[in-house]
Protein backbone atom coordinates (compact mmCIF):
# COMPACT_ATOMS: atom_id res chain seq x y z
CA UNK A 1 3.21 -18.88 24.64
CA UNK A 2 1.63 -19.17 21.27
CA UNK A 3 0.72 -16.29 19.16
CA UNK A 4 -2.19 -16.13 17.00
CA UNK A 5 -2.72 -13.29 14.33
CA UNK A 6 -5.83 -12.15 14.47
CA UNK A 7 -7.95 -9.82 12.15
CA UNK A 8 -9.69 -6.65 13.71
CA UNK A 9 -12.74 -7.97 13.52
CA UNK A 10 -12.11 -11.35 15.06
CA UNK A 11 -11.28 -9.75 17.73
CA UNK A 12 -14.10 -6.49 17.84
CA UNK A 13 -14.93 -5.29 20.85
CA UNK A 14 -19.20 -6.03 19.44
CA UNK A 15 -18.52 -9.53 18.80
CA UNK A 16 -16.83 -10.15 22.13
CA UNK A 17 -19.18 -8.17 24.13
CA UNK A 18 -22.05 -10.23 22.53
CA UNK A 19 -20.30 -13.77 23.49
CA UNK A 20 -20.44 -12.20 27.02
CA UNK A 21 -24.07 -10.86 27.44
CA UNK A 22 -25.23 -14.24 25.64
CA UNK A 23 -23.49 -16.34 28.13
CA UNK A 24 -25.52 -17.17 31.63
CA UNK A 25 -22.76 -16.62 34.62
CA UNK A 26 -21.90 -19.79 36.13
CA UNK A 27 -20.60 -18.79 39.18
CA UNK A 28 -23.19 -16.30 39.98
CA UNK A 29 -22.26 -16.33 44.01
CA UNK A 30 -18.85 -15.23 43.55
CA UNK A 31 -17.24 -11.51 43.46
CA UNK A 32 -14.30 -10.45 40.97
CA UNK A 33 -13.25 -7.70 40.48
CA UNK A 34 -10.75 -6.27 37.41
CA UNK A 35 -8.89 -3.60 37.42
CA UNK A 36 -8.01 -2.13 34.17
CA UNK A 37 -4.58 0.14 34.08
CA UNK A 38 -4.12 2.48 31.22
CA UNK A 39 -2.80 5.96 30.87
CA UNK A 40 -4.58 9.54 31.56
CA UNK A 41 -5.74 10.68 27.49
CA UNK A 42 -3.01 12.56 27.01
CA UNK A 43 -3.03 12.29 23.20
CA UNK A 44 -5.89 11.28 20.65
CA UNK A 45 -5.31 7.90 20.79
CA UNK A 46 -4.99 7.60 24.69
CA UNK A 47 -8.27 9.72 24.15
CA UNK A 48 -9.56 6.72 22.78
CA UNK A 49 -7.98 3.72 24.79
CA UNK A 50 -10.27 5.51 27.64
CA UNK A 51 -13.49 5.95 25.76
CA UNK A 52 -13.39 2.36 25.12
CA UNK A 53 -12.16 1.34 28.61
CA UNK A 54 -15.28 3.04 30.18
CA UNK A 55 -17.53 1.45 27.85
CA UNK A 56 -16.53 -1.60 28.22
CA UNK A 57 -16.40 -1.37 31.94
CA UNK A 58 -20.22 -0.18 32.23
CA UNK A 59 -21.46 -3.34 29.58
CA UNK A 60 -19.93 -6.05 31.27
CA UNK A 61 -21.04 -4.62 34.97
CA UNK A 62 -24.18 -4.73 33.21
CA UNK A 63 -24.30 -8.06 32.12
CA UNK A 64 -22.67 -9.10 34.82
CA UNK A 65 -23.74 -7.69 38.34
CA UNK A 66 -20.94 -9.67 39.77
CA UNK A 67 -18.02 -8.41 38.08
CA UNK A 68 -16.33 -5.62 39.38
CA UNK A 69 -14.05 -3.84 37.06
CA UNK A 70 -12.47 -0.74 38.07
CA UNK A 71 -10.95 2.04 35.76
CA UNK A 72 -7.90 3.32 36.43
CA UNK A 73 -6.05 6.26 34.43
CA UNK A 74 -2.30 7.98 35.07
CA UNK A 75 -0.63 10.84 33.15
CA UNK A 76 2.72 9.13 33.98
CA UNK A 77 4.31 5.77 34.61
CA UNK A 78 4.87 6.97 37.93
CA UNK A 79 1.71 7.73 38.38
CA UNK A 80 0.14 4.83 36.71
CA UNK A 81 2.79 2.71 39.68
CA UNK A 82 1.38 4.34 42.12
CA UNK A 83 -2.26 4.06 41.24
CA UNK A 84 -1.61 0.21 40.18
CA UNK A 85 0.04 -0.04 44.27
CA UNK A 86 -3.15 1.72 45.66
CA UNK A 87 -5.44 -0.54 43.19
CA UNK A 88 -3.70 -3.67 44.95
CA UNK A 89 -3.03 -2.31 48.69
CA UNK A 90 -7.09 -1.73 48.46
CA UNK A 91 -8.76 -4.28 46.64
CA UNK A 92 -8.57 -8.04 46.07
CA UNK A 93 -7.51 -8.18 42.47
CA UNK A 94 -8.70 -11.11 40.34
CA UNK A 95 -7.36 -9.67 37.14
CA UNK A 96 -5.55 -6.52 36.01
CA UNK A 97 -5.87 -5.34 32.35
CA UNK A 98 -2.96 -2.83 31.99
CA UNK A 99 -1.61 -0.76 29.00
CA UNK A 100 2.26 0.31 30.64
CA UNK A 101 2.63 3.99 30.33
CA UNK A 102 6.51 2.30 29.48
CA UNK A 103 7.42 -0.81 29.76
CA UNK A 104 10.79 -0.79 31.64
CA UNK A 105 9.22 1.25 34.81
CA UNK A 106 5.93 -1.20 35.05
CA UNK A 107 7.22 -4.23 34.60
CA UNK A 108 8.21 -4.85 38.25
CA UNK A 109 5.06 -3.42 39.91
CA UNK A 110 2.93 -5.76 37.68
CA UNK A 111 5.41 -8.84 38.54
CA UNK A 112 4.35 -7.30 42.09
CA UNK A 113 0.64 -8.00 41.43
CA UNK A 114 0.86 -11.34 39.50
CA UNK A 115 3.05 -12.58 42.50
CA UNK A 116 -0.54 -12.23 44.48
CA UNK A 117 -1.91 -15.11 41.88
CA UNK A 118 -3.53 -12.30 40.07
CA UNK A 119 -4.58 -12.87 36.29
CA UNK A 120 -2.22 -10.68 33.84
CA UNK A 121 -3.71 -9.09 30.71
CA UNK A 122 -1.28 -6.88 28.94
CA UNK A 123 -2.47 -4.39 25.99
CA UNK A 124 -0.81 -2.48 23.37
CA UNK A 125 2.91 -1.76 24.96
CA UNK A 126 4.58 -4.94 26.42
CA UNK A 127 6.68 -5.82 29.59
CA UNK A 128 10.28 -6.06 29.33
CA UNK A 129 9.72 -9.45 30.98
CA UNK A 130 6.91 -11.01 28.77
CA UNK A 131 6.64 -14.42 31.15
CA UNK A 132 4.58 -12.18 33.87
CA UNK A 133 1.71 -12.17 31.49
CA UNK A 134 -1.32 -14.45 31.20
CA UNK A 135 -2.52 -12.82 27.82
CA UNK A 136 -1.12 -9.96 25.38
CA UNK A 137 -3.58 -8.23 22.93
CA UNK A 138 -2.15 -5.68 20.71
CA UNK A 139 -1.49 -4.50 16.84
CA UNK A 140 1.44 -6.13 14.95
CA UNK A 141 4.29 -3.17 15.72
CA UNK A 142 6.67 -4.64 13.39
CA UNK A 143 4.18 -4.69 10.47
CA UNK A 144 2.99 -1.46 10.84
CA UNK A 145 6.99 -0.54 10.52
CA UNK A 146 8.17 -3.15 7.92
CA UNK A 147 4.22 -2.28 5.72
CA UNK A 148 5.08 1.48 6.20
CA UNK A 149 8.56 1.12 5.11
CA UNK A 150 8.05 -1.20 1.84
CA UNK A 151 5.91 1.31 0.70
CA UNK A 152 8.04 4.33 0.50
CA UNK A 153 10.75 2.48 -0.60
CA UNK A 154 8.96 1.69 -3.51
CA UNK A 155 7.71 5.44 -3.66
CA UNK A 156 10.78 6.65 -3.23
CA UNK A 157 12.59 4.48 -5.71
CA UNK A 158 14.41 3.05 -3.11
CA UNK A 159 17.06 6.36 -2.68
CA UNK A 160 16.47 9.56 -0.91
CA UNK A 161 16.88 11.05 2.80
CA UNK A 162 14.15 10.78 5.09
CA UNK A 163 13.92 11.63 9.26
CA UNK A 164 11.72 9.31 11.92
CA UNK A 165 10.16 10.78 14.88
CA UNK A 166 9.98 7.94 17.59
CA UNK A 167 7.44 7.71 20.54
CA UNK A 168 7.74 6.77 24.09
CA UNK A 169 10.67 4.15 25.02
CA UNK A 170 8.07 1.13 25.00
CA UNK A 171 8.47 -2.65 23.65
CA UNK A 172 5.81 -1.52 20.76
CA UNK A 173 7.94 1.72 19.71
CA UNK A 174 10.60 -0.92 19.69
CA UNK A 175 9.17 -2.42 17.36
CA UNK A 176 8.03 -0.22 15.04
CA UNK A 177 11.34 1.03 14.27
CA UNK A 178 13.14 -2.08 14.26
CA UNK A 179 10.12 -3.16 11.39
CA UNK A 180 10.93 0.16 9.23
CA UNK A 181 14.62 -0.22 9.95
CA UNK A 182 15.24 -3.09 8.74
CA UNK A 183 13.34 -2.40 5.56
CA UNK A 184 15.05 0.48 5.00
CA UNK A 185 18.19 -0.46 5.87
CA UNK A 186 17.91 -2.89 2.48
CA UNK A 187 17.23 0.43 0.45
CA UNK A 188 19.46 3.14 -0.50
CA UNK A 189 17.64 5.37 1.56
CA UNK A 190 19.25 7.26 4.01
CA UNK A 191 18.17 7.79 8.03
CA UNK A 192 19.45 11.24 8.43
CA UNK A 193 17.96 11.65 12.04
CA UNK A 194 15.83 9.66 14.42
CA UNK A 195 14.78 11.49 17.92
CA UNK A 196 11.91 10.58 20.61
CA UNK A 197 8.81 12.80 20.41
CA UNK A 198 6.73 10.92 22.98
CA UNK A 199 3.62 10.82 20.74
CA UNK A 200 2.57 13.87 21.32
CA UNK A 201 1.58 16.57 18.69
CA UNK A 202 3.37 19.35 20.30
CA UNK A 203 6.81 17.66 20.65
CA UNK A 204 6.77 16.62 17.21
CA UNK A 205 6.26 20.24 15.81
CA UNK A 206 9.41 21.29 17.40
CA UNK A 207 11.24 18.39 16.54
CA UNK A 208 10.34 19.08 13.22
CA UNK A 209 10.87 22.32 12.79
CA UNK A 210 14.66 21.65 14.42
CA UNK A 211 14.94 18.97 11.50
CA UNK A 212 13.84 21.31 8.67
CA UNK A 213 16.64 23.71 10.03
CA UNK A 214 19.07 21.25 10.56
CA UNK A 215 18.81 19.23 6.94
CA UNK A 216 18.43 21.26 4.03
CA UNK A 217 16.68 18.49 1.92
CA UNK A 218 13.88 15.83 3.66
CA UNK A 219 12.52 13.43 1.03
CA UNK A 220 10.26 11.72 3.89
CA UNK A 221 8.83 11.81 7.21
CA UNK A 222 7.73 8.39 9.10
CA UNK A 223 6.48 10.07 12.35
CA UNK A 224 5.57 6.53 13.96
CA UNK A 225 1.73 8.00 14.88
CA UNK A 226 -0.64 10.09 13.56
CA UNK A 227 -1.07 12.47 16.66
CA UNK A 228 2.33 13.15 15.92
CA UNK A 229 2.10 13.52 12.28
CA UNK A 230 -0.02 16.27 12.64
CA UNK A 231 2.65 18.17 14.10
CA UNK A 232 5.12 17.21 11.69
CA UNK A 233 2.75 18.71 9.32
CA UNK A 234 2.18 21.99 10.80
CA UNK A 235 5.81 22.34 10.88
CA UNK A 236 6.51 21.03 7.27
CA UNK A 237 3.31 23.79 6.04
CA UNK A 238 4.96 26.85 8.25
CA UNK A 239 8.37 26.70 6.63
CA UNK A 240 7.04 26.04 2.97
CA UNK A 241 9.08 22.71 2.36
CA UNK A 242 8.40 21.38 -1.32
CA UNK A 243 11.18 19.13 -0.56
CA UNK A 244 9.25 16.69 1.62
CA UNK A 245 6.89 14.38 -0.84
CA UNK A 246 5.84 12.09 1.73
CA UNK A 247 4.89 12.70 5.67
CA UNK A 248 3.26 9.38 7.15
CA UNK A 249 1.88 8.27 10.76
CA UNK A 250 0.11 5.59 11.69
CA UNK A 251 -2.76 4.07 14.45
CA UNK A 252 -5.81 5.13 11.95
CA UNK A 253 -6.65 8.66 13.23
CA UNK A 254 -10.35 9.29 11.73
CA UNK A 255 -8.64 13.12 10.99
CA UNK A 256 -5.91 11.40 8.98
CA UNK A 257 -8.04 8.57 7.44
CA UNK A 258 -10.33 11.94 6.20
CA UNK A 259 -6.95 12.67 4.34
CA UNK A 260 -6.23 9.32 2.83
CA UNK A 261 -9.91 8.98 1.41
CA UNK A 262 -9.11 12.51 -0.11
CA UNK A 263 -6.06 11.14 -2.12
CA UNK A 264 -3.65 13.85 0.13
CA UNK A 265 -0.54 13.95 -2.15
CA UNK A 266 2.21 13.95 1.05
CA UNK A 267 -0.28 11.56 3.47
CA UNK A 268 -1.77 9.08 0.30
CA UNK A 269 -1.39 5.74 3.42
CA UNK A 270 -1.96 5.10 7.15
CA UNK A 271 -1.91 2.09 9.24
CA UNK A 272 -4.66 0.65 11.40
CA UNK A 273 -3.84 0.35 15.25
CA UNK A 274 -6.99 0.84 17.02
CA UNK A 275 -7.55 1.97 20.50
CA UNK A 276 -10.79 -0.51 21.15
CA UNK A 277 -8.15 -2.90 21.33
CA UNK A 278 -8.54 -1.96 25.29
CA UNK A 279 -12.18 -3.36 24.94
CA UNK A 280 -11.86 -6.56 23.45
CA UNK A 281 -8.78 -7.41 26.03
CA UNK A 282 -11.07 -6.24 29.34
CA UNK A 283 -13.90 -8.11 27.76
CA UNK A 284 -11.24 -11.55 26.70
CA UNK A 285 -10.00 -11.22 30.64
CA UNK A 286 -14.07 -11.17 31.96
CA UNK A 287 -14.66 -14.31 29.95
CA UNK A 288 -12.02 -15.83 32.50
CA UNK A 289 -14.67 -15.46 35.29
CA UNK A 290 -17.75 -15.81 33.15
CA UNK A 291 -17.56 -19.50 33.08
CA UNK A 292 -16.86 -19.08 28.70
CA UNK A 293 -13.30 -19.77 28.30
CA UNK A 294 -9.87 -19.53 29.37
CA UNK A 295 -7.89 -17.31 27.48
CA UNK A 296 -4.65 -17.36 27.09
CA UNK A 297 -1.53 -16.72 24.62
CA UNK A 298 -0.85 -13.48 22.65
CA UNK A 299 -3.16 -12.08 19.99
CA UNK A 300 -2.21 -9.83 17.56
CA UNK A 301 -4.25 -7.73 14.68
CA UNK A 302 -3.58 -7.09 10.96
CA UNK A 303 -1.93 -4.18 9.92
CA UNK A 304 -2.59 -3.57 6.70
CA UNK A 305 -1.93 -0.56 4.53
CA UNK A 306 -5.12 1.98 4.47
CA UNK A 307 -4.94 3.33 0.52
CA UNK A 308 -7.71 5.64 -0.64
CA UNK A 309 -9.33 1.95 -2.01
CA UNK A 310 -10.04 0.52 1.70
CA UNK A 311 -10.06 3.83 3.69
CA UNK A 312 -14.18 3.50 4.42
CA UNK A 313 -13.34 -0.06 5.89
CA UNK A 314 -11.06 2.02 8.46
CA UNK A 315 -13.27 5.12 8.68
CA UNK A 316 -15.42 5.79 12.19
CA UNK A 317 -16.81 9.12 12.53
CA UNK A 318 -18.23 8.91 15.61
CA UNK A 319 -15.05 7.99 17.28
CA UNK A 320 -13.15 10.02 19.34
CA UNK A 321 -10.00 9.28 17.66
């Protein structure tokens, strides 16, 4: 399967929806119906991933009359396998659009589906068996690691101690870490701790505040995401730590792109990993049955450093995350 890297905006949700509402149906006597798989919002940028599911969803029914796509959210990966049986036991499934609650525990209930013949669109956190899918959107995981990394070493002269917060076992949280690993590993920088806080605000706080008590000097924080950075904040502010220069996230929170355009000393960089991702894949999979194109391989966007120079390029204040 060939990968293409892909800018944001190649792939924006407008430009894709636009291809579709310009382009007559061809098989105008024929039902589909997609099912789109993602996770319950459980953090900001789930928030998100479901804003821009349900949009998507109502414009291409709308351009569309006979495309069915059906939105499906789960709080859990066992819920999200049980909803994704119940989506199959109950409807004829042309296509599934799903974004694994974890990979490991959905990988054999979507190998379940595609057995059917079904069309396989996988977003944002992979399959541990990549071969089941048709087509993979999603950021670059090991760039927003590896871009993340390169700058604090440089920031950090290449010495100090620094801790990671991780997020849910997944192929992309994988990745992140292996991309700021292996950077760092170069440096003489020094992982003193690296722990799973499930990228979630509230878990990071008290993993934070068990780090602050455990090391008495943290140069660094690389909390993998920015709902989780927030946390790692709050703890940093409640115990008064001058030590930490640096605490940085990741995805392109609006809150924490607010800080970067502000020149925030601790949070000066983020990294782009928008949720509309969601969008452009559901409306990539409709073009299968829109008589447009057939879409296939993986496609991957930029992830480029946001400084307080591009920040407005990276800046949506209407969106929910």
């Amino acid at each position: 399967m060939r990968t293409f890297n892909k800018s944001a905006r190649i792939l924006s949700a407008t430009v894709l929806a636009s291809a579709i509402a310009s382009t007559p149906v061809l098989a105008q006597d024929k039902e589909f119906t997609i099912a789109v798989s993602i996770p319950a919002a459980t953090h900001g940028w789930t928030g998100g991933v479901v804003y821009h599911a349900e949009r998507a969803e109502k414009e291409i029914e709308a351009a569309y009359p006979n495309i069915d796509v059906i939105v499906s959210t789960a709080a859990s990966a066992t819920a999200q396998v049980s909803a994704l049986e119940d989506l199959s036991a109950t409807n004829n499934l042309d296509a599934l659009v799903i974004l694994p609650f974890t990979s490991e525990e959905l990988t054999g209930p979507v190998e379940q589906v595609a057995s059917n013949g079904t069309f396989i669109t996988v977003v944002d956190r992979g399959l541990s068996d990549p071969s089941i899918q048709d087509l993979y959107v999603a950021g670059d995981n090991i760039a927003v690691g590896s871009n993340t990394a390169d700058w604090l070493v440089d920031k950090l002269g290449g010495e100090g101690e620094i801790v990671v917060l991780r997020g849910i076992p997944t192929v992309i949280d994988d990745e992140r870490i292996k991309g700021f690993t292996e950077v760092i590993d170069k440096s003489n920088i020094k992982i003193l701790d690296i722990q799973y806080a499930n990228w979630n605000q509230d878990e990071a706080f008290t993993l934070m505040q068990d780090y602050l008590a455990q090391y008495p000097n943290i140069d660094a924080v690389w909390a993998n995401d920015d709902d989780m950075l927030l946390g790692v904040l709050e703890a940093v502010d409640q115990a008064g730590r001058a030590d930490v220069k640096f605490a940085l996230g990741g995805n392109g929170m609006k809150q924490v792109i607010e800080m970067v355009k502000a020149g925030d000393e601790r949070t000066p960089i983020s990294t782009p990993y928008p949720p509309s991702m969601i969008a452009s894949a559901i409306y990539m999979t409709a073009a299968q049955f829109a008589g447009q194109a057939l879409m296939r391989g993986s496609f991957k966007l930029d992830a480029p450093l946001i400084t307080p120079e591009n920040a407005d390029q990276f800046y949506f204040p209407d969106s929910p995350f």
